[in-house]
PDB file of N, CA and C in Angstrom:
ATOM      1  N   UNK A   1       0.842  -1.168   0.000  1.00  0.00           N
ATOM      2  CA  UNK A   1       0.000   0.000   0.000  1.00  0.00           C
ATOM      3  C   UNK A   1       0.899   1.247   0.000  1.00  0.00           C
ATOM      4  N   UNK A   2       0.429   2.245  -0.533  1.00  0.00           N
ATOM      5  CA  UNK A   2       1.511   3.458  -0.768  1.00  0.00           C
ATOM      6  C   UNK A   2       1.595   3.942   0.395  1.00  0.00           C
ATOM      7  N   UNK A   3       2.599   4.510   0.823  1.00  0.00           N
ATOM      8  CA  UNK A   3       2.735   5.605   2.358  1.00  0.00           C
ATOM      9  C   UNK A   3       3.430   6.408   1.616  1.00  0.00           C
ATOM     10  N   UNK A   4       4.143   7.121   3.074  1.00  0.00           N
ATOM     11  CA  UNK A   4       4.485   8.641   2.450  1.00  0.00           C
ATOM     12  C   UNK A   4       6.090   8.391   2.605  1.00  0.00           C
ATOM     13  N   UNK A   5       7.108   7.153   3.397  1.00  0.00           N
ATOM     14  CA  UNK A   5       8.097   6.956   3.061  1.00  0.00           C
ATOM     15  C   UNK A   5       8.322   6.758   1.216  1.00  0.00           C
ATOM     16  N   UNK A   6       7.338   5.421   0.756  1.00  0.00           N
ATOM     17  CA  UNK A   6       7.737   5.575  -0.422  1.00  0.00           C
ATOM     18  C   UNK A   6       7.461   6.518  -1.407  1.00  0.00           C
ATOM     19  N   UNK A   7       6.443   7.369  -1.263  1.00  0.00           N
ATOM     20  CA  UNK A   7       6.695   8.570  -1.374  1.00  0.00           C
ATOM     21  C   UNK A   7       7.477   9.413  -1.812  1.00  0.00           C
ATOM     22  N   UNK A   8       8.529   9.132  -0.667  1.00  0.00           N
ATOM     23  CA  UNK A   8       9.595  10.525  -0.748  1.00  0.00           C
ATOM     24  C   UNK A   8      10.508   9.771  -0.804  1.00  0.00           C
ATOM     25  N   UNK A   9      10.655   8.346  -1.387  1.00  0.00           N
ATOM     26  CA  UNK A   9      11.503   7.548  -2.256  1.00  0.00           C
ATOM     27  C   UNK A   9      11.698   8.037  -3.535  1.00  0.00           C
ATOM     28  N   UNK A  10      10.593   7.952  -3.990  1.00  0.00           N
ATOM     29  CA  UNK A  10      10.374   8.013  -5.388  1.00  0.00           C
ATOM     30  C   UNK A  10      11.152   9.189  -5.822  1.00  0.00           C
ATOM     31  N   UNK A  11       9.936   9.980  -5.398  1.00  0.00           N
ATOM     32  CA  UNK A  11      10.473  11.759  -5.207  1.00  0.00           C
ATOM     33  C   UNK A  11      11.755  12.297  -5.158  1.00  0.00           C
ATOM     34  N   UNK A  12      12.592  11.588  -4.119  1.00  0.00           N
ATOM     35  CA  UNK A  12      14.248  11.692  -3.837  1.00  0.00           C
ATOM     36  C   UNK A  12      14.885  11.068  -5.432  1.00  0.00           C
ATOM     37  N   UNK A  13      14.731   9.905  -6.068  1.00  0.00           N
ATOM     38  CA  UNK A  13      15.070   9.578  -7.034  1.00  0.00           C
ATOM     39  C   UNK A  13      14.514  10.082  -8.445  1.00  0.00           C
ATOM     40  N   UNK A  14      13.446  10.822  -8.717  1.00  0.00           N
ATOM     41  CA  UNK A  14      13.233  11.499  -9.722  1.00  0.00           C
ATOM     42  C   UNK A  14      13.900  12.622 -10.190  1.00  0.00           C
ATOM     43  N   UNK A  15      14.392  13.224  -8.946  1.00  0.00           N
ATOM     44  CA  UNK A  15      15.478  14.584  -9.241  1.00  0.00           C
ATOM     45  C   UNK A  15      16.821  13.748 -10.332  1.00  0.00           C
ATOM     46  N   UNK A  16      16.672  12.658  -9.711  1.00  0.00           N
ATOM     47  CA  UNK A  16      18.173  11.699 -10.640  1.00  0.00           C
ATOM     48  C   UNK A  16      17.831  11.131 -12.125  1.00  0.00           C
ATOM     49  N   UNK A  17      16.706  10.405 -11.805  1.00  0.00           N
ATOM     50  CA  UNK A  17      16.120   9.830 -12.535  1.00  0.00           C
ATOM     51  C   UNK A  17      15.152   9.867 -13.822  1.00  0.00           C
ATOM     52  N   UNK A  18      14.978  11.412 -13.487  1.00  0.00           N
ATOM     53  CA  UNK A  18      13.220  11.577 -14.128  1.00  0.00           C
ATOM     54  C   UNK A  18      12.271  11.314 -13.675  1.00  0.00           C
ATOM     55  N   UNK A  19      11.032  11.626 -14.370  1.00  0.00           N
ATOM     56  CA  UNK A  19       9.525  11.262 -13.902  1.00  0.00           C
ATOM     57  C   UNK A  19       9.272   9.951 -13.936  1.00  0.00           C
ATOM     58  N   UNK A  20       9.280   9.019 -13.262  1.00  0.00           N
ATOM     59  CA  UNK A  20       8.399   7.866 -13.200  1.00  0.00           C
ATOM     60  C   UNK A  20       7.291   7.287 -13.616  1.00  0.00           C
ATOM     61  N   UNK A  21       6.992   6.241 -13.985  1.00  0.00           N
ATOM     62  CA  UNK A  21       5.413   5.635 -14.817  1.00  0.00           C
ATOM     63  C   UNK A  21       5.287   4.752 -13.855  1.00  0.00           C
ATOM     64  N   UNK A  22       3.742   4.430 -13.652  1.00  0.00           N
ATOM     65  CA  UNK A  22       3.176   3.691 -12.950  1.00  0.00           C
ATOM     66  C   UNK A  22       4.062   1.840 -13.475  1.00  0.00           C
ATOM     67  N   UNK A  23       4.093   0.971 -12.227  1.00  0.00           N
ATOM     68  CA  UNK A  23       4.378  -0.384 -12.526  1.00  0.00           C
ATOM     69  C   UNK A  23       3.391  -0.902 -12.978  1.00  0.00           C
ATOM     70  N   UNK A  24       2.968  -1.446 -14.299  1.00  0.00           N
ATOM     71  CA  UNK A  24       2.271  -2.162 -15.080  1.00  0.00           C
ATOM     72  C   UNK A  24       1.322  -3.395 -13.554  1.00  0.00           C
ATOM     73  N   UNK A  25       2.472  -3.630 -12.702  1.00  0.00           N
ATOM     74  CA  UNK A  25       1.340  -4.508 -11.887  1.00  0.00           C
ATOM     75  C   UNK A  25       0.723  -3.749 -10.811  1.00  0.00           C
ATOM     76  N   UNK A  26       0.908  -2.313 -10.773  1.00  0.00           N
ATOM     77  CA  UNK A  26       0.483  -1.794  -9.887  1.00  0.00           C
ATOM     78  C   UNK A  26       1.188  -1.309  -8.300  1.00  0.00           C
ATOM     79  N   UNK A  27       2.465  -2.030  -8.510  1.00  0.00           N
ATOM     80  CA  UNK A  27       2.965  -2.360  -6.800  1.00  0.00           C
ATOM     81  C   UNK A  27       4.114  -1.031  -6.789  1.00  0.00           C
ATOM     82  N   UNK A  28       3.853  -0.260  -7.867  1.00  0.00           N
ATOM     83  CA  UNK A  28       5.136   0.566  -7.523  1.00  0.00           C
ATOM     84  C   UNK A  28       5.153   1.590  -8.458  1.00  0.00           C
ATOM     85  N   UNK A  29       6.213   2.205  -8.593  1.00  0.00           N
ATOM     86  CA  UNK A  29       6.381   3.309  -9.924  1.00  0.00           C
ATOM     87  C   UNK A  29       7.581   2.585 -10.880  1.00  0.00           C
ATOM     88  N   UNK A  30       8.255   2.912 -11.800  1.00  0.00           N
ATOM     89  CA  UNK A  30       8.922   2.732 -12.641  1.00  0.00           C
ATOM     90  C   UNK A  30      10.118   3.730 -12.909  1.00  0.00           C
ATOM     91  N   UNK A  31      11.522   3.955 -12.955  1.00  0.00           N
ATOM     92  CA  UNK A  31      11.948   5.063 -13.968  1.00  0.00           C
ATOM     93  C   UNK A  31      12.750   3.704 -14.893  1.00  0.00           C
ATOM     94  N   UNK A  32      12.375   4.530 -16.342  1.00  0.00           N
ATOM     95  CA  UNK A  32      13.238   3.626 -17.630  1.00  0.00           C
ATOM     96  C   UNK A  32      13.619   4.125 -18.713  1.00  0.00           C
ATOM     97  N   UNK A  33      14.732   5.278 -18.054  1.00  0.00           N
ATOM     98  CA  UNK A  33      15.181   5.769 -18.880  1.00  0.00           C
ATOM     99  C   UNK A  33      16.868   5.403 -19.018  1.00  0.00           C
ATOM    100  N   UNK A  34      16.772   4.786 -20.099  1.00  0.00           N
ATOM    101  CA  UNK A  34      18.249   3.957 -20.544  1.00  0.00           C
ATOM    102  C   UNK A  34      19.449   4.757 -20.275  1.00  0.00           C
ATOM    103  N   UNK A  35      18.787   6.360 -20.150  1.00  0.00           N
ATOM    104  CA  UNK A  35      20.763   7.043 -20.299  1.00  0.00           C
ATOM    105  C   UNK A  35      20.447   7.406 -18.876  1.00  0.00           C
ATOM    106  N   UNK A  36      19.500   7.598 -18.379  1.00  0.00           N
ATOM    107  CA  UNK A  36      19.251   8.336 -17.009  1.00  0.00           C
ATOM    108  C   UNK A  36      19.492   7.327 -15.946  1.00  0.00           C
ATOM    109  N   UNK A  37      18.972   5.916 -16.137  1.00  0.00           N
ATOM    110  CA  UNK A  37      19.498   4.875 -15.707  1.00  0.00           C
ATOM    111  C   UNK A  37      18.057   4.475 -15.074  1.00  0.00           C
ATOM    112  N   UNK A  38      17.600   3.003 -15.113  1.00  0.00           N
ATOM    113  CA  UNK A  38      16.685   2.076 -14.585  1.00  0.00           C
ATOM    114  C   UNK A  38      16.374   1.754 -12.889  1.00  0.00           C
ATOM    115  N   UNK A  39      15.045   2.190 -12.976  1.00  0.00           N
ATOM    116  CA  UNK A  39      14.949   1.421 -10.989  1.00  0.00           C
ATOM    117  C   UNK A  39      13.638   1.426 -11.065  1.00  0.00           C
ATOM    118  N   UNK A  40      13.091   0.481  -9.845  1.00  0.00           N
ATOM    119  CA  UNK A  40      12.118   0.415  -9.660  1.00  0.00           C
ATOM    120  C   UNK A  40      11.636   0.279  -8.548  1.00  0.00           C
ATOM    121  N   UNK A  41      10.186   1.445  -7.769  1.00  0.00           N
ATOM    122  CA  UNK A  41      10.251   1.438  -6.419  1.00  0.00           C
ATOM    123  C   UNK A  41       8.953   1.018  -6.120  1.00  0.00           C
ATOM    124  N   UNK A  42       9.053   0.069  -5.385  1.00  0.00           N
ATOM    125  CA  UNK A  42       7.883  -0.868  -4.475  1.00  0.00           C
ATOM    126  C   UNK A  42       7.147  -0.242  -3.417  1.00  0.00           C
ATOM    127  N   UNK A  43       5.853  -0.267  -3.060  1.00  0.00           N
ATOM    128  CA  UNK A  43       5.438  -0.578  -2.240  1.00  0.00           C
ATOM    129  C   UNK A  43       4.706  -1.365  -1.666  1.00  0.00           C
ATOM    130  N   UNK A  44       4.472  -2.362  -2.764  1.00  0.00           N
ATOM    131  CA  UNK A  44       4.051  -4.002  -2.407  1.00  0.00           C
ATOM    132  C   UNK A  44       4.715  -5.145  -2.339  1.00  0.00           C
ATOM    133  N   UNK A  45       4.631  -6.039  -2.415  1.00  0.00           N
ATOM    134  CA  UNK A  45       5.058  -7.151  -2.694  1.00  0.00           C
ATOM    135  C   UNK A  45       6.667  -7.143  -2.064  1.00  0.00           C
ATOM    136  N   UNK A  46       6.468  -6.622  -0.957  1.00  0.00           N
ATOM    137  CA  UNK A  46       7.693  -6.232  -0.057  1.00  0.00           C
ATOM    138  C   UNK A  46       8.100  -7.101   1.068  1.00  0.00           C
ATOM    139  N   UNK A  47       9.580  -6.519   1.468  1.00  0.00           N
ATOM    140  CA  UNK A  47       9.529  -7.383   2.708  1.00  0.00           C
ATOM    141  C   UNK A  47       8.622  -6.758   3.871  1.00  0.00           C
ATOM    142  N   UNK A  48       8.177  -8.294   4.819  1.00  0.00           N
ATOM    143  CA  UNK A  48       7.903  -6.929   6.196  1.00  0.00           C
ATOM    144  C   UNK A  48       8.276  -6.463   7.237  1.00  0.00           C
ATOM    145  N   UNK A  49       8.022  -5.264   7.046  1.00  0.00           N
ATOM    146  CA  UNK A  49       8.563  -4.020   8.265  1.00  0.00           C
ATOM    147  C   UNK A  49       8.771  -2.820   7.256  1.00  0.00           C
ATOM    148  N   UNK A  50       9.297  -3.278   5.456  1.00  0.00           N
ATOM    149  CA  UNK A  50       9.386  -2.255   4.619  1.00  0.00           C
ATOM    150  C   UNK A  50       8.363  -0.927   4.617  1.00  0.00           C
ATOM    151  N   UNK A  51       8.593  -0.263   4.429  1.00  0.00           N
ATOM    152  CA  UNK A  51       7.622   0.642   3.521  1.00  0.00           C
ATOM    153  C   UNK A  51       7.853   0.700   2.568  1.00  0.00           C
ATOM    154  N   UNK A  52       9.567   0.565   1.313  1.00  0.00           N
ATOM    155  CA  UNK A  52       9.151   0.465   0.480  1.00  0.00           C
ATOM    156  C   UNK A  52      10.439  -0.075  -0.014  1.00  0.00           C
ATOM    157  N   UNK A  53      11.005  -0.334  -1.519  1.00  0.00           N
ATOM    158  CA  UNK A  53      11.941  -1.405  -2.067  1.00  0.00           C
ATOM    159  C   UNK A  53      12.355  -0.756  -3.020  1.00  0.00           C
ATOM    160  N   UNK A  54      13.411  -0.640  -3.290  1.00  0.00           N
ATOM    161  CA  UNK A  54      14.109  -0.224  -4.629  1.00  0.00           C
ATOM    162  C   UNK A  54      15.104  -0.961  -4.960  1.00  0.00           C
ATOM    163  N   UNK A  55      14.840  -1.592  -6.566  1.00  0.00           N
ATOM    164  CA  UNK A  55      15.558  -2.201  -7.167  1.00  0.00           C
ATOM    165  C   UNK A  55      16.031  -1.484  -8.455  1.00  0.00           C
ATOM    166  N   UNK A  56      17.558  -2.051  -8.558  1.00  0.00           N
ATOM    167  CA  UNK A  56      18.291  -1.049  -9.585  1.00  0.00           C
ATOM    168  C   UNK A  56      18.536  -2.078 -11.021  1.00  0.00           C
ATOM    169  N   UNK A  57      18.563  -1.476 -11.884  1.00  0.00           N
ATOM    170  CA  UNK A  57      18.920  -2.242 -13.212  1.00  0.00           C
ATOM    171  C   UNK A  57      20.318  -2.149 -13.570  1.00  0.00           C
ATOM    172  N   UNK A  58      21.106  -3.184 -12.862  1.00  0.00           N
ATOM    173  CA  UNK A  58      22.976  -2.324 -12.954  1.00  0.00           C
ATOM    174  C   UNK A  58      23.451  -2.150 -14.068  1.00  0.00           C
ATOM    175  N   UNK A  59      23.158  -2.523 -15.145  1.00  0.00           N
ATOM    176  CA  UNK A  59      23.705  -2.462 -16.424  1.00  0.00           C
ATOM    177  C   UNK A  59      23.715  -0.502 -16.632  1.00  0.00           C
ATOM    178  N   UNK A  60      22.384  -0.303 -16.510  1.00  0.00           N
ATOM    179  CA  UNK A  60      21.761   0.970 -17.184  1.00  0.00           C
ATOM    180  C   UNK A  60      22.330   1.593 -15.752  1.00  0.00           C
ATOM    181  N   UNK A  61      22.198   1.543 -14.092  1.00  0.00           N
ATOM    182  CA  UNK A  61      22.803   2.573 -13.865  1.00  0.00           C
ATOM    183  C   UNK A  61      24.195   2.645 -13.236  1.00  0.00           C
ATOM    184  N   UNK A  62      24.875   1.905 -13.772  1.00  0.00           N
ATOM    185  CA  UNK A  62      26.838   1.162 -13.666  1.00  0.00           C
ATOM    186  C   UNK A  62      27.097   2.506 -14.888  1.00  0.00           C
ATOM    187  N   UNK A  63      26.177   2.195 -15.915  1.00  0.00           N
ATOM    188  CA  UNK A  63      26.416   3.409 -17.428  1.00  0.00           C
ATOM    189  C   UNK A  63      26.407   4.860 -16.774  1.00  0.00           C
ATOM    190  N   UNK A  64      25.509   4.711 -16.296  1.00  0.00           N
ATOM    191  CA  UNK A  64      24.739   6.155 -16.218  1.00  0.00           C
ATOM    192  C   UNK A  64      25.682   6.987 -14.755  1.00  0.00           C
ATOM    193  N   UNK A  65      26.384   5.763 -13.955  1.00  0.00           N
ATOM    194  CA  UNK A  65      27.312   6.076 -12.888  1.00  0.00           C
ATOM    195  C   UNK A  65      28.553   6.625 -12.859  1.00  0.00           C
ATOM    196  N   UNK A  66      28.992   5.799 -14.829  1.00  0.00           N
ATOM    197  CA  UNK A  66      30.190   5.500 -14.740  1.00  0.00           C
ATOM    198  C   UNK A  66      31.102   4.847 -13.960  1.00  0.00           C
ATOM    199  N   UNK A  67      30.714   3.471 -13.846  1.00  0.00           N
ATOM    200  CA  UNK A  67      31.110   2.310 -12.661  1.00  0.00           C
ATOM    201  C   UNK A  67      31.013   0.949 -13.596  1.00  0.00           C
ATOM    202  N   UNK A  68      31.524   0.044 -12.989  1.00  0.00           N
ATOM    203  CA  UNK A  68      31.949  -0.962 -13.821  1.00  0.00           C
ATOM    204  C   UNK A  68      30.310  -1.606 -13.105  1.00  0.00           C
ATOM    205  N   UNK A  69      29.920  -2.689 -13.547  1.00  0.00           N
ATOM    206  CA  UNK A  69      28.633  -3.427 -13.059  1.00  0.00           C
ATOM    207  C   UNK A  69      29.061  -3.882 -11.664  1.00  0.00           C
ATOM    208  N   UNK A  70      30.140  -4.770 -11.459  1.00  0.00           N
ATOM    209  CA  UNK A  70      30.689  -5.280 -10.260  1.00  0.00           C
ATOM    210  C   UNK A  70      30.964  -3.974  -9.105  1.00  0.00           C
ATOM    211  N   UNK A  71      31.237  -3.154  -9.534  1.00  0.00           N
ATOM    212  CA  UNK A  71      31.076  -1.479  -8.413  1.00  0.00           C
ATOM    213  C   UNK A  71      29.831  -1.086  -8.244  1.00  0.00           C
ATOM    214  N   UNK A  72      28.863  -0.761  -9.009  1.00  0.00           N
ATOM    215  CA  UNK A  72      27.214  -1.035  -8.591  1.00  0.00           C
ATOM    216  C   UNK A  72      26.522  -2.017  -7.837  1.00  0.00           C
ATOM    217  N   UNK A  73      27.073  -2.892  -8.303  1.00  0.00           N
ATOM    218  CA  UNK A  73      26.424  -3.950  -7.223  1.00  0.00           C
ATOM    219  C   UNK A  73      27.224  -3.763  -5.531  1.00  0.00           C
ATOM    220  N   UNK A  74      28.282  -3.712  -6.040  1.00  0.00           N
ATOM    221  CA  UNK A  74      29.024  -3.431  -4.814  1.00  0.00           C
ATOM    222  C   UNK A  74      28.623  -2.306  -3.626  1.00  0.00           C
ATOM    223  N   UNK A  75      28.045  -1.152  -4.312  1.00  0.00           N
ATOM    224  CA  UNK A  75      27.738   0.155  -4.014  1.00  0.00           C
ATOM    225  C   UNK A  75      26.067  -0.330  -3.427  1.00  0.00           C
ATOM    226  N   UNK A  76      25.713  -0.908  -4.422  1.00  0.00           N
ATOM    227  CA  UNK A  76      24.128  -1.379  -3.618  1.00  0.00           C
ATOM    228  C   UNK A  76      24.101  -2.391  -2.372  1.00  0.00           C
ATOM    229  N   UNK A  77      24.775  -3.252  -2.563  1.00  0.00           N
ATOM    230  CA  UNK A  77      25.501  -3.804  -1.020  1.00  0.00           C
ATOM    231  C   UNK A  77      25.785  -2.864  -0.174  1.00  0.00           C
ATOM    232  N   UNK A  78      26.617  -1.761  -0.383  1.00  0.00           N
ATOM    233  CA  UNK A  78      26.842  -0.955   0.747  1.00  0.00           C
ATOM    234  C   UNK A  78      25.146   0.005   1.128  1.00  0.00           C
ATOM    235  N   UNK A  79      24.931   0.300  -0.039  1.00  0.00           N
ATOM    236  CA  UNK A  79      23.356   0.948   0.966  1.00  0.00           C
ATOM    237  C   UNK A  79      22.392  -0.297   1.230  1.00  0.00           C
ATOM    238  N   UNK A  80      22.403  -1.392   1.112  1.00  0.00           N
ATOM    239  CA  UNK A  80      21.315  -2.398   1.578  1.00  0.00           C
ATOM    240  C   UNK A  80      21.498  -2.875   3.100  1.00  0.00           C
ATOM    241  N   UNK A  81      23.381  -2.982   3.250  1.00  0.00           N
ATOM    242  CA  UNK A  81      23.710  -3.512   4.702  1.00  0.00           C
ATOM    243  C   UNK A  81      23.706  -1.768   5.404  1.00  0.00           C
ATOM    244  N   UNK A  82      23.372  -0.442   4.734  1.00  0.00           N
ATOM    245  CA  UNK A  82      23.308   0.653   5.904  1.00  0.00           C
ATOM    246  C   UNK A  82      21.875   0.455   6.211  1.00  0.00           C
ATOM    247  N   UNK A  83      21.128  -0.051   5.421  1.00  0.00           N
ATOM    248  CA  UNK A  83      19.362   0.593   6.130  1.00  0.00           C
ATOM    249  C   UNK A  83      19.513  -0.988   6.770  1.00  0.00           C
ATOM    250  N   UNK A  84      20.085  -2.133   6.138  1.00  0.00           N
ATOM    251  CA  UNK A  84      20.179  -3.180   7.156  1.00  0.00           C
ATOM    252  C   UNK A  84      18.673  -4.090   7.508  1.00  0.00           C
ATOM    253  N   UNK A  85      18.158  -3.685   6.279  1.00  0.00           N
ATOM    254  CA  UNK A  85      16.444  -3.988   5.543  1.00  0.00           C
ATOM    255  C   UNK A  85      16.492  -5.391   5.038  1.00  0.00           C
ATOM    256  N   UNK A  86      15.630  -6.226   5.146  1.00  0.00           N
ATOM    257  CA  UNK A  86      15.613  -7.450   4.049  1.00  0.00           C
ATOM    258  C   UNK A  86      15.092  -6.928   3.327  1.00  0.00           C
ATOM    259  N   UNK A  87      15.478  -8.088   1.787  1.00  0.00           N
ATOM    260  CA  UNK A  87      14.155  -7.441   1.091  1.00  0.00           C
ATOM    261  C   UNK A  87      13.115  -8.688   0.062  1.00  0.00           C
ATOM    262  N   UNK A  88      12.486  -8.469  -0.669  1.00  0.00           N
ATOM    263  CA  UNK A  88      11.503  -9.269  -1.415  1.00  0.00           C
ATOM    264  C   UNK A  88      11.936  -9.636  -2.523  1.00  0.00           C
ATOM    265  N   UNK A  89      12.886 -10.378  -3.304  1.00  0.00           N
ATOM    266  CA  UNK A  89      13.612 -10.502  -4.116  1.00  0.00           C
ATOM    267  C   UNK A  89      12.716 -10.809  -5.667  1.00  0.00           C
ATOM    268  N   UNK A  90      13.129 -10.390  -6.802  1.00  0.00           N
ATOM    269  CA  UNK A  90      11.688 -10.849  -7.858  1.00  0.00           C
ATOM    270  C   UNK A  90      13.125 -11.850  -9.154  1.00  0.00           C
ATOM    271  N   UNK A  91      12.360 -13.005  -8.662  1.00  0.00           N
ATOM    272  CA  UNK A  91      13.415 -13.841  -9.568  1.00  0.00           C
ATOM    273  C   UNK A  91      13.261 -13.380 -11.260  1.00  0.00           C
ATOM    274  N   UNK A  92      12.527 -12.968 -11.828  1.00  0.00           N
ATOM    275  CA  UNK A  92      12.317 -12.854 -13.278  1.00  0.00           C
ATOM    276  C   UNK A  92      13.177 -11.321 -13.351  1.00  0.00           C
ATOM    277  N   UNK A  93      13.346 -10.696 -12.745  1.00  0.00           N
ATOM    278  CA  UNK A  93      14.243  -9.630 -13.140  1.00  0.00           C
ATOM    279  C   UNK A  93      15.997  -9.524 -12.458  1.00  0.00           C
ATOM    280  N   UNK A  94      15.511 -10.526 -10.799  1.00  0.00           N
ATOM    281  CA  UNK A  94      17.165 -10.265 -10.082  1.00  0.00           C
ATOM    282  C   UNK A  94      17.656  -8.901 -10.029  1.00  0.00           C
ATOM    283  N   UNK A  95      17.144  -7.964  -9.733  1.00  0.00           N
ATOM    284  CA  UNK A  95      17.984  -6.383 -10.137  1.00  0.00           C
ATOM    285  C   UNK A  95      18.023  -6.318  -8.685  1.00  0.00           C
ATOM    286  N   UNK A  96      19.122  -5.813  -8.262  1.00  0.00           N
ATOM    287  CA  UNK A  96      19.450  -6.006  -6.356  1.00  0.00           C
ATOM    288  C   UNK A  96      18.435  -4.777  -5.859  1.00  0.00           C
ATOM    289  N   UNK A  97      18.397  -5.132  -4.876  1.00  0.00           N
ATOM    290  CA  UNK A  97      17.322  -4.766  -4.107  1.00  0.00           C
ATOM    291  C   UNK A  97      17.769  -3.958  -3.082  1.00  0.00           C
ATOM    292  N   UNK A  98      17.032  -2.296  -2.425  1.00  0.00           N
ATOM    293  CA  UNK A  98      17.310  -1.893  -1.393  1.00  0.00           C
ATOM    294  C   UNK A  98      16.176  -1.986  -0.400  1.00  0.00           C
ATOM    295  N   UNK A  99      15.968  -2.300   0.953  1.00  0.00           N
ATOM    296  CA  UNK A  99      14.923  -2.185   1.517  1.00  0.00           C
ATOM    297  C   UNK A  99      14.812  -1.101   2.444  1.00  0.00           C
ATOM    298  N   UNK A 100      13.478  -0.675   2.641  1.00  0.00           N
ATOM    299  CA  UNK A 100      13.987   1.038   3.187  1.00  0.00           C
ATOM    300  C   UNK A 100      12.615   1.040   4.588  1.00  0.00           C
ATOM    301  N   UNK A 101      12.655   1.648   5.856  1.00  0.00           N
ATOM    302  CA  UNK A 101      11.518   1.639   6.453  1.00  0.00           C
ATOM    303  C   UNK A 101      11.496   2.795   7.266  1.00  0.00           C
ATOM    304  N   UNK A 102      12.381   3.635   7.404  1.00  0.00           N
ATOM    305  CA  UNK A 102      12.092   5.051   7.406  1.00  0.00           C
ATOM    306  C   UNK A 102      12.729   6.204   6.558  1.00  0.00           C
ATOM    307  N   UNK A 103      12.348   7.283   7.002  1.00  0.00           N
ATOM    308  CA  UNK A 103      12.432   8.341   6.102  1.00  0.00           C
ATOM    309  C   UNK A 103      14.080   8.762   6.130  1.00  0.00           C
ATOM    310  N   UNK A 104      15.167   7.835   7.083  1.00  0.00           N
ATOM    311  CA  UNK A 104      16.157   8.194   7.555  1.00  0.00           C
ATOM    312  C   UNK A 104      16.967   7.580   6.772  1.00  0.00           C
ATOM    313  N   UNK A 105      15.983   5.954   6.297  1.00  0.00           N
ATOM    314  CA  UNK A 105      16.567   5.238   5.010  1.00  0.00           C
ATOM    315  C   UNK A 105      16.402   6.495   3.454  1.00  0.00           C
ATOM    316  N   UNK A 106      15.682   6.856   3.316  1.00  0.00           N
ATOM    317  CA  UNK A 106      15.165   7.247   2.107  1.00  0.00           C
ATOM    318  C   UNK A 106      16.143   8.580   2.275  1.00  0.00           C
ATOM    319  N   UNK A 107      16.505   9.293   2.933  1.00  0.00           N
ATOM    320  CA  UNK A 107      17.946  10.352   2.706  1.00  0.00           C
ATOM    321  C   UNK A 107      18.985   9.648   2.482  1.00  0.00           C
ATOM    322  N   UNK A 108      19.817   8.869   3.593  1.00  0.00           N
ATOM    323  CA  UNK A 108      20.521   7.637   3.053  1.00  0.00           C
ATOM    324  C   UNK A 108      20.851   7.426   1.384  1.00  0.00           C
ATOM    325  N   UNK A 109      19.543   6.845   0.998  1.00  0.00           N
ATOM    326  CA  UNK A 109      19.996   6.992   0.078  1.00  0.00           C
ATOM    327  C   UNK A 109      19.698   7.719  -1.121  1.00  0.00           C
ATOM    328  N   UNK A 110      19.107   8.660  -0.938  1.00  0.00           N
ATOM    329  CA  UNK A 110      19.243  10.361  -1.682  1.00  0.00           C
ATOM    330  C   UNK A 110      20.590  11.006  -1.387  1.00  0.00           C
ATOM    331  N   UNK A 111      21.044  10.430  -0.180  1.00  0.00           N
ATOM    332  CA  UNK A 111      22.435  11.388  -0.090  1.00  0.00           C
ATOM    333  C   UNK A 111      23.971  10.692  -0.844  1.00  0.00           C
ATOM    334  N   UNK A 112      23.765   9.527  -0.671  1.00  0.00           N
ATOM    335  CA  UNK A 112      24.393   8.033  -1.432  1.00  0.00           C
ATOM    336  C   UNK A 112      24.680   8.548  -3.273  1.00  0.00           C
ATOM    337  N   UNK A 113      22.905   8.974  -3.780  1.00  0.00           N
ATOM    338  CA  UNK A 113      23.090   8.787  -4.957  1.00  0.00           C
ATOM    339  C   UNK A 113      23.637  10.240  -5.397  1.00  0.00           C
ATOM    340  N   UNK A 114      22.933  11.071  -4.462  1.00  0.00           N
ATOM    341  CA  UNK A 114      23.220  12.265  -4.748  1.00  0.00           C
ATOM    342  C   UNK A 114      24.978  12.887  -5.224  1.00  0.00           C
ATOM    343  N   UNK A 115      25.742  11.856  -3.958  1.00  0.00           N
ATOM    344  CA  UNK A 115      27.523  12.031  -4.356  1.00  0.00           C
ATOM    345  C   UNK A 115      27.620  11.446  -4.887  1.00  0.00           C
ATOM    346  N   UNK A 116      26.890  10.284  -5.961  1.00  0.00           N
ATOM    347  CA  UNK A 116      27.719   9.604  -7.133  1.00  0.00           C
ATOM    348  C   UNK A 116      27.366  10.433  -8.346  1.00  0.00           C
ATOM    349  N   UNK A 117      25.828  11.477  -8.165  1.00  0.00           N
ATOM    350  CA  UNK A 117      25.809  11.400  -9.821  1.00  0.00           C
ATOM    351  C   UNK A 117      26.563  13.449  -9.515  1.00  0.00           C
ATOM    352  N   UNK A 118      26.897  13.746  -8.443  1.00  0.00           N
ATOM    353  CA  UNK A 118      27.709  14.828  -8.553  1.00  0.00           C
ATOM    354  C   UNK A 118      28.894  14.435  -8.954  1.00  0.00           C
ATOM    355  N   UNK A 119      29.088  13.338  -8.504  1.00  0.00           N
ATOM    356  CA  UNK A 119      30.467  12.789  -8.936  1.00  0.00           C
ATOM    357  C   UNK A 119      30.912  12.751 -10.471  1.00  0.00           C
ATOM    358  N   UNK A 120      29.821  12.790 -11.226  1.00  0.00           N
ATOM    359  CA  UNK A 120      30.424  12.767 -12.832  1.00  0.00           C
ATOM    360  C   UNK A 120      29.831  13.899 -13.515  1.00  0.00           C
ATOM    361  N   UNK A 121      29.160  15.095 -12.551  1.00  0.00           N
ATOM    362  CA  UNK A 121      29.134  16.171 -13.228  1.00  0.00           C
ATOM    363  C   UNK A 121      30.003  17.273 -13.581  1.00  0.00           C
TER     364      UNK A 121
END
């Protein structure tokens, strides 16, 4: 169900990302923009205690990082063990997963992405 953490998930990642489209199943929003880079944020089909889930597409944002794929994943390991969240894993896509359950997670990692994509401006 939507709250206002994922919310200001989304929101925090659209400044990066772009505008978002609804998830075709309903459980989330979408960004899919190939140069801007791929994610997708949950608020269903989550773990519980979440409020909400973000999964990254490393190919599209390793590009969009300027990071090798193995440093993205690496980098998403490091914000998954800071919020220290399980999460709901979706075998047909595998794109690593962050799990987030307060608003303290969701700066985290607005502040995370925020020094990587200053990083290549």
């Amino acid at each position: 169900m939507e709250n206002e953490t994922y919310r200001s998930l989304f929101g925090a990642l659209s400044v990066h990302l772009g505008a978002p489209s609804s998830h075709v199943s309903g459980s989330g929003v979408r960004f899919k923009s190939q140069l801007k880079g791929k994610a997708t944020v949950y608020h269903d089909n989550i773990a519980p205690g979440n409020q909400a889930e973000v999964a990254f597409d490393v190919e599209s944002m390793a590009s969009r990082l300027r990071m090798t794929a193995r440093e993205f994943q690496s980098f998403v390991a490091q914000l998954r063990a800071s919020t220290g969240r399980p999460v709901e894993s979706n075998a047909q896509f595998n794109w690593p997963r962050v799990g987030i359950s307060t608003e303290s997670h969701v700066a985290l990692i607005d502040g995370a992405l925020h020094q990587r994509f200053g990083a290549i401006s």
